[in-house]
N, C-alpha and C. Protein backbone atom coordinates (compact mmCIF):
# COMPACT_ATOMS: atom_id res chain seq x y z
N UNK A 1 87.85 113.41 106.41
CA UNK A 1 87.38 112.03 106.56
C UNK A 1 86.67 111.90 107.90
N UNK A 2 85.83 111.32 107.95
CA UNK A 2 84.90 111.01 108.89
C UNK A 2 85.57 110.33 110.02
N UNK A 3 85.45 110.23 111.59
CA UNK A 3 86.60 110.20 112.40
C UNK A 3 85.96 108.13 112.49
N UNK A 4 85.00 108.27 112.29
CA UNK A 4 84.69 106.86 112.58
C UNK A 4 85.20 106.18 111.49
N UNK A 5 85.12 106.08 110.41
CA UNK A 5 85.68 105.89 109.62
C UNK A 5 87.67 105.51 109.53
N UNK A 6 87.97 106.58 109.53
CA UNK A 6 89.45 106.47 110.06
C UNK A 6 89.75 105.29 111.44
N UNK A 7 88.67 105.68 111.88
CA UNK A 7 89.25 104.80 113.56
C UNK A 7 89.01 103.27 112.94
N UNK A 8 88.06 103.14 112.21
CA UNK A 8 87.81 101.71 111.53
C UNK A 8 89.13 101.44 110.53
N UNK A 9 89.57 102.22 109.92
CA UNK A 9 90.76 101.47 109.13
C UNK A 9 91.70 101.68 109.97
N UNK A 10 92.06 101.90 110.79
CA UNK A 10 92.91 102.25 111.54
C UNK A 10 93.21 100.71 112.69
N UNK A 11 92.20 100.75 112.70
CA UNK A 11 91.74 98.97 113.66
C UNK A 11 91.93 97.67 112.48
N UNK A 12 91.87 98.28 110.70
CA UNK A 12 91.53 97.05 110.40
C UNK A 12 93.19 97.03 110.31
N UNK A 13 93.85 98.15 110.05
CA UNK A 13 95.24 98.38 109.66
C UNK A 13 96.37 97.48 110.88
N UNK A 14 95.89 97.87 111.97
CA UNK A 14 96.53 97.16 113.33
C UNK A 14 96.22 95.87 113.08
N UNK A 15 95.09 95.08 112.97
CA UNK A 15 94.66 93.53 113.21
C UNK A 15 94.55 92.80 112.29
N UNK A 16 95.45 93.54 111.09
CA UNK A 16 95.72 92.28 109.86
C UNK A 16 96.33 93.01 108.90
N UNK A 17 96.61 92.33 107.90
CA UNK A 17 97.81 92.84 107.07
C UNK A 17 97.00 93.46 106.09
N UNK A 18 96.44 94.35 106.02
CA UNK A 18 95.78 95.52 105.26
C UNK A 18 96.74 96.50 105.58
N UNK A 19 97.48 97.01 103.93
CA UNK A 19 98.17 98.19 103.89
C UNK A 19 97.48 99.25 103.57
N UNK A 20 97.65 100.50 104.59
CA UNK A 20 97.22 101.58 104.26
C UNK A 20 98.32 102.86 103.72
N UNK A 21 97.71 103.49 102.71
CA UNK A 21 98.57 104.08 101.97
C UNK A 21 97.65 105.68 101.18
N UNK A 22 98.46 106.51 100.93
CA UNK A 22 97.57 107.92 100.77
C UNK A 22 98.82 108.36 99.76
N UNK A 23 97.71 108.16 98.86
CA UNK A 23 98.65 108.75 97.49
C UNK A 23 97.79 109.81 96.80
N UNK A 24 98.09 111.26 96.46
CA UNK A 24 97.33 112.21 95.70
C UNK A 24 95.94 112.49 96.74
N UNK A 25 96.11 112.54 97.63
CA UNK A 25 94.84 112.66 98.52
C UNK A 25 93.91 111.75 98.36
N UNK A 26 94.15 110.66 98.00
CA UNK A 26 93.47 109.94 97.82
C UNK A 26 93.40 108.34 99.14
N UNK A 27 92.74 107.76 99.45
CA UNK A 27 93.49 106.11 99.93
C UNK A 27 93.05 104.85 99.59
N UNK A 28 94.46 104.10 99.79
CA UNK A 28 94.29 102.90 98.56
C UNK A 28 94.87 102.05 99.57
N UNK A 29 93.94 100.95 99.47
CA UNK A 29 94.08 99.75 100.51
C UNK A 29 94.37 98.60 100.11
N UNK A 30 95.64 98.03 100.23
CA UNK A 30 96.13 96.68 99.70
C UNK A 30 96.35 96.03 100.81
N UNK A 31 95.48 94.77 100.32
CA UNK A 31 95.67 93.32 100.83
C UNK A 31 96.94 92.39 101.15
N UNK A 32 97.92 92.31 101.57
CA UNK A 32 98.87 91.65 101.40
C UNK A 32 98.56 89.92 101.41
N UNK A 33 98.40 89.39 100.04
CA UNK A 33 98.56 88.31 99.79
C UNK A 33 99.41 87.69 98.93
N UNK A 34 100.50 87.83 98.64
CA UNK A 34 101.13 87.69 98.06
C UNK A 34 102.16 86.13 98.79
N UNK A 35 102.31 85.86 99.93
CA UNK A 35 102.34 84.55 100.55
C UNK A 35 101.73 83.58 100.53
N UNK A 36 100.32 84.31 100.47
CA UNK A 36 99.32 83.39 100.47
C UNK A 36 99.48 83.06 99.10
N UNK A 37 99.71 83.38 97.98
CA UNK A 37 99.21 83.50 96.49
C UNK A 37 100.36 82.14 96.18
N UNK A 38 101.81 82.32 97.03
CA UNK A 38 102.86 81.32 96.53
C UNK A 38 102.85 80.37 96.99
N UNK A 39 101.63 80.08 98.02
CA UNK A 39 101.72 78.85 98.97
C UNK A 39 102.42 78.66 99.69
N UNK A 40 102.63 79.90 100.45
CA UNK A 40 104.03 79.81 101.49
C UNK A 40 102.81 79.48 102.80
C-alpha cells in the first residue's frame, strides 16, 4: 500500500469514528453511525 495513502487513513482513523479493519488482505472501512441512525 502506498505510504501516503496509509498515512491518510490512518489520520482519518485518529479524527473520527471511521473503523479500520483488514480482513483477507483486503480493507474495509466502516462508518460508525449507528447513534446517529437511533437518534441518540
Amino acid at each position: 500500500m502506498l505510504k501516503e495513502f496509509d498515512d491518510l487513513i490512518s489520520t482519518l482513523c485518529a479524527n473520527s469514528s471511521v473503523v479500520r479493519k483488514e480482513r483477507d488482505g483486503r480493507l474495509f472501512f466502516t462508518v460508525a453511525v449507528a447513534a446517529s441512525a437511533r437518534g441518540a
